[in-house]
C-alpha atoms as a PDB file:
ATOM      1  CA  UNK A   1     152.630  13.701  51.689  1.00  0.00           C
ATOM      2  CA  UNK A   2     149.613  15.482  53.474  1.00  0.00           C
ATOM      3  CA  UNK A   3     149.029  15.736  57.171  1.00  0.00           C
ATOM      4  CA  UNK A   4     145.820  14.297  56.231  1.00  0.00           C
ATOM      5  CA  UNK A   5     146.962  11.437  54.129  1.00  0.00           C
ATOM      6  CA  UNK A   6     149.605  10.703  56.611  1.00  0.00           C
ATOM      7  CA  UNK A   7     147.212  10.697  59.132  1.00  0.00           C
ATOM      8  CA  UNK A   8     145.347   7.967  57.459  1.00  0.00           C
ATOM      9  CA  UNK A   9     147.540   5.936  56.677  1.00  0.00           C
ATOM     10  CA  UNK A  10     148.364   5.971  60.398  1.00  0.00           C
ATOM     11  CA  UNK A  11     144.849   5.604  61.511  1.00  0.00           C
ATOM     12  CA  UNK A  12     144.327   2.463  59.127  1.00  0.00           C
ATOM     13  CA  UNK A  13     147.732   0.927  60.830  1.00  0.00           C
ATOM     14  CA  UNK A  14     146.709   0.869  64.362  1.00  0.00           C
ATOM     15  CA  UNK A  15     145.959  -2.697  65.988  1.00  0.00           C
ATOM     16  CA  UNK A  16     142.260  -1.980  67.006  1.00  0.00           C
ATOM     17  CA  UNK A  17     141.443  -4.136  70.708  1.00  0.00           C
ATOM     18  CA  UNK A  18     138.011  -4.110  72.275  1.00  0.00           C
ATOM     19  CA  UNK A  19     138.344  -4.886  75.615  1.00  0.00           C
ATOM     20  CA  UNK A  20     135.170  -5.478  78.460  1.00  0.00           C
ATOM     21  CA  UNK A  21     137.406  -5.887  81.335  1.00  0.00           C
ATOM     22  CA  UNK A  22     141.106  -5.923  80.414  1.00  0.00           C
ATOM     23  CA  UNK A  23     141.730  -2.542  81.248  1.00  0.00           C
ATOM     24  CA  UNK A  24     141.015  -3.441  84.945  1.00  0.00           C
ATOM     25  CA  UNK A  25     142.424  -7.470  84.706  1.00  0.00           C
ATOM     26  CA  UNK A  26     145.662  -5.856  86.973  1.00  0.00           C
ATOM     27  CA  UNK A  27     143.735  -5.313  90.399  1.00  0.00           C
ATOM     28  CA  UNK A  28     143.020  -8.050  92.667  1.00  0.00           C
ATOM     29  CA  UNK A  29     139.474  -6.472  92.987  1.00  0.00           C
ATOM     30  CA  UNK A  30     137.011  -4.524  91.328  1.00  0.00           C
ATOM     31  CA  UNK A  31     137.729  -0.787  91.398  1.00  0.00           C
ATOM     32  CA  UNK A  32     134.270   0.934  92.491  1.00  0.00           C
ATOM     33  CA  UNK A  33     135.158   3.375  95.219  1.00  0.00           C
ATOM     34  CA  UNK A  34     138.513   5.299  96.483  1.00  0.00           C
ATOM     35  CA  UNK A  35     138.711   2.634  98.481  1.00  0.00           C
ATOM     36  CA  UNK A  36     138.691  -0.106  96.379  1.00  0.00           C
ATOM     37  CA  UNK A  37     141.527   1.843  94.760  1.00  0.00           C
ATOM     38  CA  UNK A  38     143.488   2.207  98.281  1.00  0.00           C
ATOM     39  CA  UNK A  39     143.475  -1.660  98.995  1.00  0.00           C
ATOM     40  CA  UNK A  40     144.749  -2.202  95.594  1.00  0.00           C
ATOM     41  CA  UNK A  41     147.488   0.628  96.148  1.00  0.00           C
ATOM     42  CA  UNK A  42     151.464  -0.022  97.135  1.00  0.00           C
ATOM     43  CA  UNK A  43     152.467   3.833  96.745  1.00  0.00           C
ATOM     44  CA  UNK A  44     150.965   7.095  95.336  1.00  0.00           C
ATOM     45  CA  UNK A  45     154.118   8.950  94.108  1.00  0.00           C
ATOM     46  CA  UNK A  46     153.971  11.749  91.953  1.00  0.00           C
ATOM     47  CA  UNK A  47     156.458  12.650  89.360  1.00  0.00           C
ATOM     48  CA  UNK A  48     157.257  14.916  85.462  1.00  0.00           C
ATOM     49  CA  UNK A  49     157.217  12.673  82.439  1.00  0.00           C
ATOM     50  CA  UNK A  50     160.864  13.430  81.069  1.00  0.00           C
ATOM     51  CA  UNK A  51     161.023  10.819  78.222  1.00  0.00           C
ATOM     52  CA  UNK A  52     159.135   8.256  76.121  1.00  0.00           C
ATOM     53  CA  UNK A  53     160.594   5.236  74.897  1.00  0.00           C
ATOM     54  CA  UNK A  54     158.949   2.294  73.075  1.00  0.00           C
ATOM     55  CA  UNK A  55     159.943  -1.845  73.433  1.00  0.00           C
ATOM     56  CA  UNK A  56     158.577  -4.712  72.413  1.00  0.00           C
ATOM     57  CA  UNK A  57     158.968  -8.544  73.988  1.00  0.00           C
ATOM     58  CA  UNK A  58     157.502 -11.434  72.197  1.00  0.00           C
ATOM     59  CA  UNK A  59     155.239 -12.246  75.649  1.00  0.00           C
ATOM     60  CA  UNK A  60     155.014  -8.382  77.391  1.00  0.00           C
ATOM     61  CA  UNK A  61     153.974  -7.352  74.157  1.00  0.00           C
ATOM     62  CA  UNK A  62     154.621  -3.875  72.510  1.00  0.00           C
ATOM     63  CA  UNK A  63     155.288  -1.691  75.544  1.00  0.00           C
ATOM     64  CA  UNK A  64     155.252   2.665  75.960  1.00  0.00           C
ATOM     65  CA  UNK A  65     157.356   3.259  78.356  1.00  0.00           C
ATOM     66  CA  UNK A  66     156.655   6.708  79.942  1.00  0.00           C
ATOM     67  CA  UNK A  67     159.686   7.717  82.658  1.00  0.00           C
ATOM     68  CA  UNK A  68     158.703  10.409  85.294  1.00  0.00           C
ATOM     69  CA  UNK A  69     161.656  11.958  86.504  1.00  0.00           C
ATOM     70  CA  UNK A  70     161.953  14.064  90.588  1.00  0.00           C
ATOM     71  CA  UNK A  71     159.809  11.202  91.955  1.00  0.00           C
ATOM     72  CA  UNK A  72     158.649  11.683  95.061  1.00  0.00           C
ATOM     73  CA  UNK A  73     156.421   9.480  97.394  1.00  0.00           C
ATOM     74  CA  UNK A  74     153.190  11.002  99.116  1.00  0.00           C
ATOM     75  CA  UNK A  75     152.255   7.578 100.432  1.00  0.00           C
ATOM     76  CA  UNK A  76     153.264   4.526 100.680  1.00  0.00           C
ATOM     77  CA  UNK A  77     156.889   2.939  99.549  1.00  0.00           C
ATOM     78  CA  UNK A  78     158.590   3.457  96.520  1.00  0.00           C
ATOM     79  CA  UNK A  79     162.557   4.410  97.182  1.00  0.00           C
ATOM     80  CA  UNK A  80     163.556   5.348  93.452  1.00  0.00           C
ATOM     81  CA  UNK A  81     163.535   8.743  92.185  1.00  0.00           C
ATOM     82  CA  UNK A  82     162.206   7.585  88.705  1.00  0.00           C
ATOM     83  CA  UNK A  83     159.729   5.669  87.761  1.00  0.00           C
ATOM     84  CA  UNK A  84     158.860   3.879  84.352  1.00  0.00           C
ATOM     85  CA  UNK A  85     155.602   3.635  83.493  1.00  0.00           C
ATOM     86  CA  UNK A  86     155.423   0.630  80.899  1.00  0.00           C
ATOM     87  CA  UNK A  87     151.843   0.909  79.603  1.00  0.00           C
ATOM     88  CA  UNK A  88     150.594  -2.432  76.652  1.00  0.00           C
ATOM     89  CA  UNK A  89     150.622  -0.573  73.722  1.00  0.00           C
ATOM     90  CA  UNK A  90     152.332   0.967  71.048  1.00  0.00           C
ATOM     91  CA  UNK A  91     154.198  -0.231  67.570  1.00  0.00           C
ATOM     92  CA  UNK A  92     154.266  -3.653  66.662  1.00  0.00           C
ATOM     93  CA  UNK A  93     156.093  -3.283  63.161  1.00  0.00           C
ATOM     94  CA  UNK A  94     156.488  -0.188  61.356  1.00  0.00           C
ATOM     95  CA  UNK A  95     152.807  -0.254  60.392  1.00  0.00           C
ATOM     96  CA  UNK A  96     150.876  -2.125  62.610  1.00  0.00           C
ATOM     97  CA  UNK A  97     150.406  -0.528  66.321  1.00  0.00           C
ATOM     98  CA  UNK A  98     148.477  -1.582  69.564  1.00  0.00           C
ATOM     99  CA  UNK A  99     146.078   0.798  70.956  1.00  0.00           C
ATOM    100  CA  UNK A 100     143.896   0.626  73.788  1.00  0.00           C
ATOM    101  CA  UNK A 101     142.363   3.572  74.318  1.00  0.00           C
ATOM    102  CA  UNK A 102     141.087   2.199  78.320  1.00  0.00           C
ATOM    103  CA  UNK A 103     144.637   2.262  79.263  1.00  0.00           C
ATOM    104  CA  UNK A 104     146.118   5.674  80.900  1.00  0.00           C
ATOM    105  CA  UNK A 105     148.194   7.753  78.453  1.00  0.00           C
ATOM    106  CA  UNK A 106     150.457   9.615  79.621  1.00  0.00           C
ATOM    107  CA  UNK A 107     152.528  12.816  78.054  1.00  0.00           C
ATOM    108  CA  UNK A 108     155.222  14.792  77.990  1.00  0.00           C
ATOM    109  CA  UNK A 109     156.086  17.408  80.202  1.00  0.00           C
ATOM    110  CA  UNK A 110     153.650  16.796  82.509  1.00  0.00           C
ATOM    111  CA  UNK A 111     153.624  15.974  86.647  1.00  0.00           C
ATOM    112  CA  UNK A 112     151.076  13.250  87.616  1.00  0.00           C
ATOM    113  CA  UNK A 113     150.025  11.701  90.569  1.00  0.00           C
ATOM    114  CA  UNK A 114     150.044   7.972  90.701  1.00  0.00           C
ATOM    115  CA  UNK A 115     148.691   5.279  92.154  1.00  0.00           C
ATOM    116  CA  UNK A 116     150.903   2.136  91.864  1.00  0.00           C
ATOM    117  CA  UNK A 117     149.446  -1.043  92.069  1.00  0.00           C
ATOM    118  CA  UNK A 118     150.595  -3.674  94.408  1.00  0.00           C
ATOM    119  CA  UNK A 119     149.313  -6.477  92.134  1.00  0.00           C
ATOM    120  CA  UNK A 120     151.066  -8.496  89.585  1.00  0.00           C
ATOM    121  CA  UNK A 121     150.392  -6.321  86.990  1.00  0.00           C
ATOM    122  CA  UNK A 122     150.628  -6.828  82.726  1.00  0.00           C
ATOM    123  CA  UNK A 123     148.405  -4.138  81.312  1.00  0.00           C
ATOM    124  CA  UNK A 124     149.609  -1.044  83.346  1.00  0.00           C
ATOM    125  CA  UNK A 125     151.352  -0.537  86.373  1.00  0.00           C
ATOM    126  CA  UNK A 126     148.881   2.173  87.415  1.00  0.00           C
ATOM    127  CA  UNK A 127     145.291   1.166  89.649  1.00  0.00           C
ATOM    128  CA  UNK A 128     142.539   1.516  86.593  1.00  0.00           C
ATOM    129  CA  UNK A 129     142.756   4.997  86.291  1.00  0.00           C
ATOM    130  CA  UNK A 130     143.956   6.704  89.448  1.00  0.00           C
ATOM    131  CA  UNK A 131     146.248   8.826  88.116  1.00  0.00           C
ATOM    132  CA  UNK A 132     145.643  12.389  87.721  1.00  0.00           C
ATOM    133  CA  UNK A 133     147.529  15.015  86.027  1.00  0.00           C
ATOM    134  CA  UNK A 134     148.917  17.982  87.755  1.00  0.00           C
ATOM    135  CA  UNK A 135     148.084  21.769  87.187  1.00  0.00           C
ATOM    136  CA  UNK A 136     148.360  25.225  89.282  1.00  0.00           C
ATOM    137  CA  UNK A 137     144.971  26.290  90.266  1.00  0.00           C
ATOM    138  CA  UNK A 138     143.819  29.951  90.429  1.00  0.00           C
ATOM    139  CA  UNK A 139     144.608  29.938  94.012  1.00  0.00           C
ATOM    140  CA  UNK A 140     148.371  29.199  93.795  1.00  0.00           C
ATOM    141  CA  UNK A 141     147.823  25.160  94.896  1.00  0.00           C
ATOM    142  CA  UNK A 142     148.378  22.550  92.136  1.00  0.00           C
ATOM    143  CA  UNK A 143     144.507  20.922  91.268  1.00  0.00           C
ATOM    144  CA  UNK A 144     144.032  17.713  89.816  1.00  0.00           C
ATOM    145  CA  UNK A 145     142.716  16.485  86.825  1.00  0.00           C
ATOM    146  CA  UNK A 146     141.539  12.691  86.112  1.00  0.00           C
ATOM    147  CA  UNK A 147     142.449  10.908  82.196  1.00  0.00           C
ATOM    148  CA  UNK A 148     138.674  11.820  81.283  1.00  0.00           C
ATOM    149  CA  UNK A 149     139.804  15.689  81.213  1.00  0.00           C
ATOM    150  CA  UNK A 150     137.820  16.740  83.771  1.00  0.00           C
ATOM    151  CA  UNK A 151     139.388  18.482  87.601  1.00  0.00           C
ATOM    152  CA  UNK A 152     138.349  16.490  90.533  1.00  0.00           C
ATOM    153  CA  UNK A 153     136.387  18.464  93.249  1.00  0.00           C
ATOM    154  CA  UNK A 154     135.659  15.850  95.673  1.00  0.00           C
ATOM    155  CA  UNK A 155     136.811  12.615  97.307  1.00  0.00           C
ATOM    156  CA  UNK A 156     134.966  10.339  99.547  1.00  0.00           C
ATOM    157  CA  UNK A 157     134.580   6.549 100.892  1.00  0.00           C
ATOM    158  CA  UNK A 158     131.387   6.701  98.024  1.00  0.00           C
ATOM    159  CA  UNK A 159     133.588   8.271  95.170  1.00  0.00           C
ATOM    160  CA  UNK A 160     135.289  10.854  93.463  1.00  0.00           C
ATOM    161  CA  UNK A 161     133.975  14.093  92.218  1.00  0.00           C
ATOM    162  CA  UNK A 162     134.546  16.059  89.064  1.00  0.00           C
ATOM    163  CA  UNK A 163     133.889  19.053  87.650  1.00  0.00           C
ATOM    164  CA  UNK A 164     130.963  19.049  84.993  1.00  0.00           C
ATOM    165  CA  UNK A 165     132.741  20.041  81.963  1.00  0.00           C
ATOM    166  CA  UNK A 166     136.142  18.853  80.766  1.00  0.00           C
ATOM    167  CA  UNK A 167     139.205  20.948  81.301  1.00  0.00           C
ATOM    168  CA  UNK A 168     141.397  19.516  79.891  1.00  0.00           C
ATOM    169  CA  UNK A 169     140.990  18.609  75.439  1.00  0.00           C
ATOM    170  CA  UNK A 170     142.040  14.935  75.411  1.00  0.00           C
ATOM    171  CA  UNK A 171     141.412  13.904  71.964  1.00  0.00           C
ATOM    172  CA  UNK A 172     144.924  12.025  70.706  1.00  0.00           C
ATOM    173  CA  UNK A 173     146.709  13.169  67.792  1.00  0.00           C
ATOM    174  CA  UNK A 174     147.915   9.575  66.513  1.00  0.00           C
ATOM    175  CA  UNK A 175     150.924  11.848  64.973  1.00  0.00           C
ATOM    176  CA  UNK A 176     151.988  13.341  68.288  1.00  0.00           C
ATOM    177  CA  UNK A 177     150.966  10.573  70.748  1.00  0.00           C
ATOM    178  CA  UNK A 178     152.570  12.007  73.820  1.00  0.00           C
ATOM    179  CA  UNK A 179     151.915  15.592  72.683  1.00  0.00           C
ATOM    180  CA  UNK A 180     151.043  17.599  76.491  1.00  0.00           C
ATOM    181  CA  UNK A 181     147.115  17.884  76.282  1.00  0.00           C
ATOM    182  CA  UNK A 182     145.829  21.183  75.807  1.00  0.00           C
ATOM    183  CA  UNK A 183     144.333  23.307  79.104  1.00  0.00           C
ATOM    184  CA  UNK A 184     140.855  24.584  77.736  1.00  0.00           C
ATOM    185  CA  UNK A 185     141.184  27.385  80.589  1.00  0.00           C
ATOM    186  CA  UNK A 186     142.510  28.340  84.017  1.00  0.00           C
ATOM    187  CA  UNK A 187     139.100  29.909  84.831  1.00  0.00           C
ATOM    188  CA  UNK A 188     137.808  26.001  84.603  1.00  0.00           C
ATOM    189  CA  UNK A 189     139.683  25.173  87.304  1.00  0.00           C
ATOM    190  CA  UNK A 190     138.422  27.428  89.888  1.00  0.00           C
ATOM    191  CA  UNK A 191     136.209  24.789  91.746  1.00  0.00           C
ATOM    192  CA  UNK A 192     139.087  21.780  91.634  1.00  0.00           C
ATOM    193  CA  UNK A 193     140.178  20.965  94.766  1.00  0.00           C
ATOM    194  CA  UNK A 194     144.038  21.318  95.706  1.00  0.00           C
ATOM    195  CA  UNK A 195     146.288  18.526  95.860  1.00  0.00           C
ATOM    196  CA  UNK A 196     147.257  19.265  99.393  1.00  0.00           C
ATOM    197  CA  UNK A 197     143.155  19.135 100.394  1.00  0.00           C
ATOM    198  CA  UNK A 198     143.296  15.505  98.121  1.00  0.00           C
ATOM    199  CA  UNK A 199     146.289  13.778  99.619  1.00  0.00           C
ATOM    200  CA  UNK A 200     144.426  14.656 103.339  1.00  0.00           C
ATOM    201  CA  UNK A 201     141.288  13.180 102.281  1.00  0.00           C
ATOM    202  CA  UNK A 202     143.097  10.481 101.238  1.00  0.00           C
ATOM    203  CA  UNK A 203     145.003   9.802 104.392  1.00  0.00           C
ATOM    204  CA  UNK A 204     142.118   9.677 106.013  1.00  0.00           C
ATOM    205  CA  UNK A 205     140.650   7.245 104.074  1.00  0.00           C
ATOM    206  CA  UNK A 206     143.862   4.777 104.493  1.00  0.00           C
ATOM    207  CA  UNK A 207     142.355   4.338 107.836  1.00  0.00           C
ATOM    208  CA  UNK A 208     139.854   2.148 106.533  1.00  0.00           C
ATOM    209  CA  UNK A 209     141.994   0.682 103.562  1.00  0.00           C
ATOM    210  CA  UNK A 210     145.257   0.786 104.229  1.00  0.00           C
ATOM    211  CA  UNK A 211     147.814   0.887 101.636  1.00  0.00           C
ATOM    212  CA  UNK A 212     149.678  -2.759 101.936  1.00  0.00           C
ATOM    213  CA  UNK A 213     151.922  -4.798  99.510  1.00  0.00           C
ATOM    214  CA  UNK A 214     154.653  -3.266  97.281  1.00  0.00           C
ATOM    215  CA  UNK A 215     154.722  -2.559  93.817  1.00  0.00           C
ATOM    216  CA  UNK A 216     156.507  -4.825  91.071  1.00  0.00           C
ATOM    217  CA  UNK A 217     158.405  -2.173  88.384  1.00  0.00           C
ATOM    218  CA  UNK A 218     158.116  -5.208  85.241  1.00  0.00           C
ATOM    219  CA  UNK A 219     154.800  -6.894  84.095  1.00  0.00           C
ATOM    220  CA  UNK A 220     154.097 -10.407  85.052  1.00  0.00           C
ATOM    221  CA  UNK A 221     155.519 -13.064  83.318  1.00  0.00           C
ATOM    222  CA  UNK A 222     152.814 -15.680  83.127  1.00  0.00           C
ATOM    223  CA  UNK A 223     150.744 -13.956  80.410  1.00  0.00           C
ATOM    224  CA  UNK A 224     151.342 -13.182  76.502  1.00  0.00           C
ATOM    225  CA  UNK A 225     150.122  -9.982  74.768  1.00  0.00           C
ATOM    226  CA  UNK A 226     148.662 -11.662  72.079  1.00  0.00           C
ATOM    227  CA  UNK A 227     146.814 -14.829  73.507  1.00  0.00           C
ATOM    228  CA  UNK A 228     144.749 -13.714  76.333  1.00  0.00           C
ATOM    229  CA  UNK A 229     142.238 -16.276  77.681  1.00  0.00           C
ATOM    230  CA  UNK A 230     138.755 -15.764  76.891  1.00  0.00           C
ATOM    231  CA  UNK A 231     137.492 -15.070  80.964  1.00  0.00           C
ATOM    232  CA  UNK A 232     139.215 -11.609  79.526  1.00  0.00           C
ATOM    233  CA  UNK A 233     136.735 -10.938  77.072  1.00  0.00           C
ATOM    234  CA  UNK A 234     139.151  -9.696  74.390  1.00  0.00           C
ATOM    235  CA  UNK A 235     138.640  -9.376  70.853  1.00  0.00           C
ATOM    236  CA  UNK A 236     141.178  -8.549  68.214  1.00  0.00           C
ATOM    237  CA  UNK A 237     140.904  -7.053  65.110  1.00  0.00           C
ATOM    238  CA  UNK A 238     143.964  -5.891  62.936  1.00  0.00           C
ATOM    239  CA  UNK A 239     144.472  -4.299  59.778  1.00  0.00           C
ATOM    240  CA  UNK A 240     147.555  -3.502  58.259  1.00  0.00           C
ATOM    241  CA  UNK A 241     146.910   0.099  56.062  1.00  0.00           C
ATOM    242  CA  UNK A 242     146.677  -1.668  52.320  1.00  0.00           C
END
């Protein structure tokens, strides 16, 4: 069979999900600023993705299970040195898959920094999408780059700050989900501030929100994938490739 016709067939099998706020149903809070982020922090760790493993429970749902390997914590507690990353999402039988594209994705041979929640979390264990992958800058210092492809240049109370232009090419190949994303360019990254220069401005801003709770490694047990309650604003539409 074609690459094409395969690729069909596994574009018409995917569990399509609309979701208005699910994405960000984990936090306690909205997520506006840094520091909105912070107070809804346990730990920022960072950490190589190392494997990729899928499950499925009949109430946690179909589950991707990405497990980052020579964990180690910038902030925070977190006292393991790996972490699994058990995003909602992935096959639900052999033809029908759950996708929701708000979620962070993360892939293979890659180091990320993470921000783990300290709610009790079902979607993903990571705060909306504070989790940035890592890559050596021009000037020797690992940079970071945010899930929307582009290098972050800035932190503040008021926000973060990106480059202007994506780095990073993050459209998914549904045949090679956790295929590493391809670097558009070193040169790109000349303006992206080091990790180093982040995790200081961070720090500082811990002052004002301070990192409290601890994280929870499992989803929460009170919910079912499939039978959200409307305040979630979910809607559900499924086809299954005939």
């Amino acid at each position: 069979m074609r690459y094409q016709e395969v690729r069909s067939l596994m574009l018409a099998a995917i569990l399509a999900v609309a979701w208005s706020r699910g994405a960000a149903a984990d936090s306690s809070r909205p997520i506006a600023t840094p520091l909105d982020a912070l107070a809804s922090t346990a730990a920022i760790v960072e950490g190589s993705v190392t494997a990729h493993a899928y499950t499925y429970d009949g109430a946690a749902g179909p589950r991707t299970v990405a497990t980052l390997s020579d964990v180690r914590v910038q902030l925070g507690t977190y006292r393991d040195r790996t972490l699994q990353v058990a995003t909602l999402g992935g096959p639900i039988t052999e033809r029908r898959w759950l996708y929701i594209p708000e979620l962070p994705r993360l892939t293979d041979n890659t180091r990320y920094l993470v921000f783990l929640t300290n709610s009790a979390w079902f979607y993903s264990p990571i705060v909306e999408e504070y989790v940035f992958r890592l890559e050596p800058g021009p000037r020797g210092s690992d940079v970071l780059i945010a899930p929307s492809g582009h290098a972050v240049t800035g932190v503040s109370a008021a926000g973060l700050e990106f480059t202007g232009d994506p780095v990073v090419d993050t459209q998914l190949d549904f045949l090679r989900p956790h295929s590493q994303l391809r670097l558009l360019g070193t040169d790109l990254l000349a303006g992206a501030m080091a990790k180093e220069d982040f995790l200081t401005a961070v720090r500082d801003l811990t002052r004002i929100a301070p990192l409290q709770g601890e994280f929870r490694g499992a989803p929460a047990t009170d919910r079912v994938w499939d039978r959200m309650s409307t305040s979630e604003d979910t809607s559900l539409s499924t086809t299954d490739g005939h």
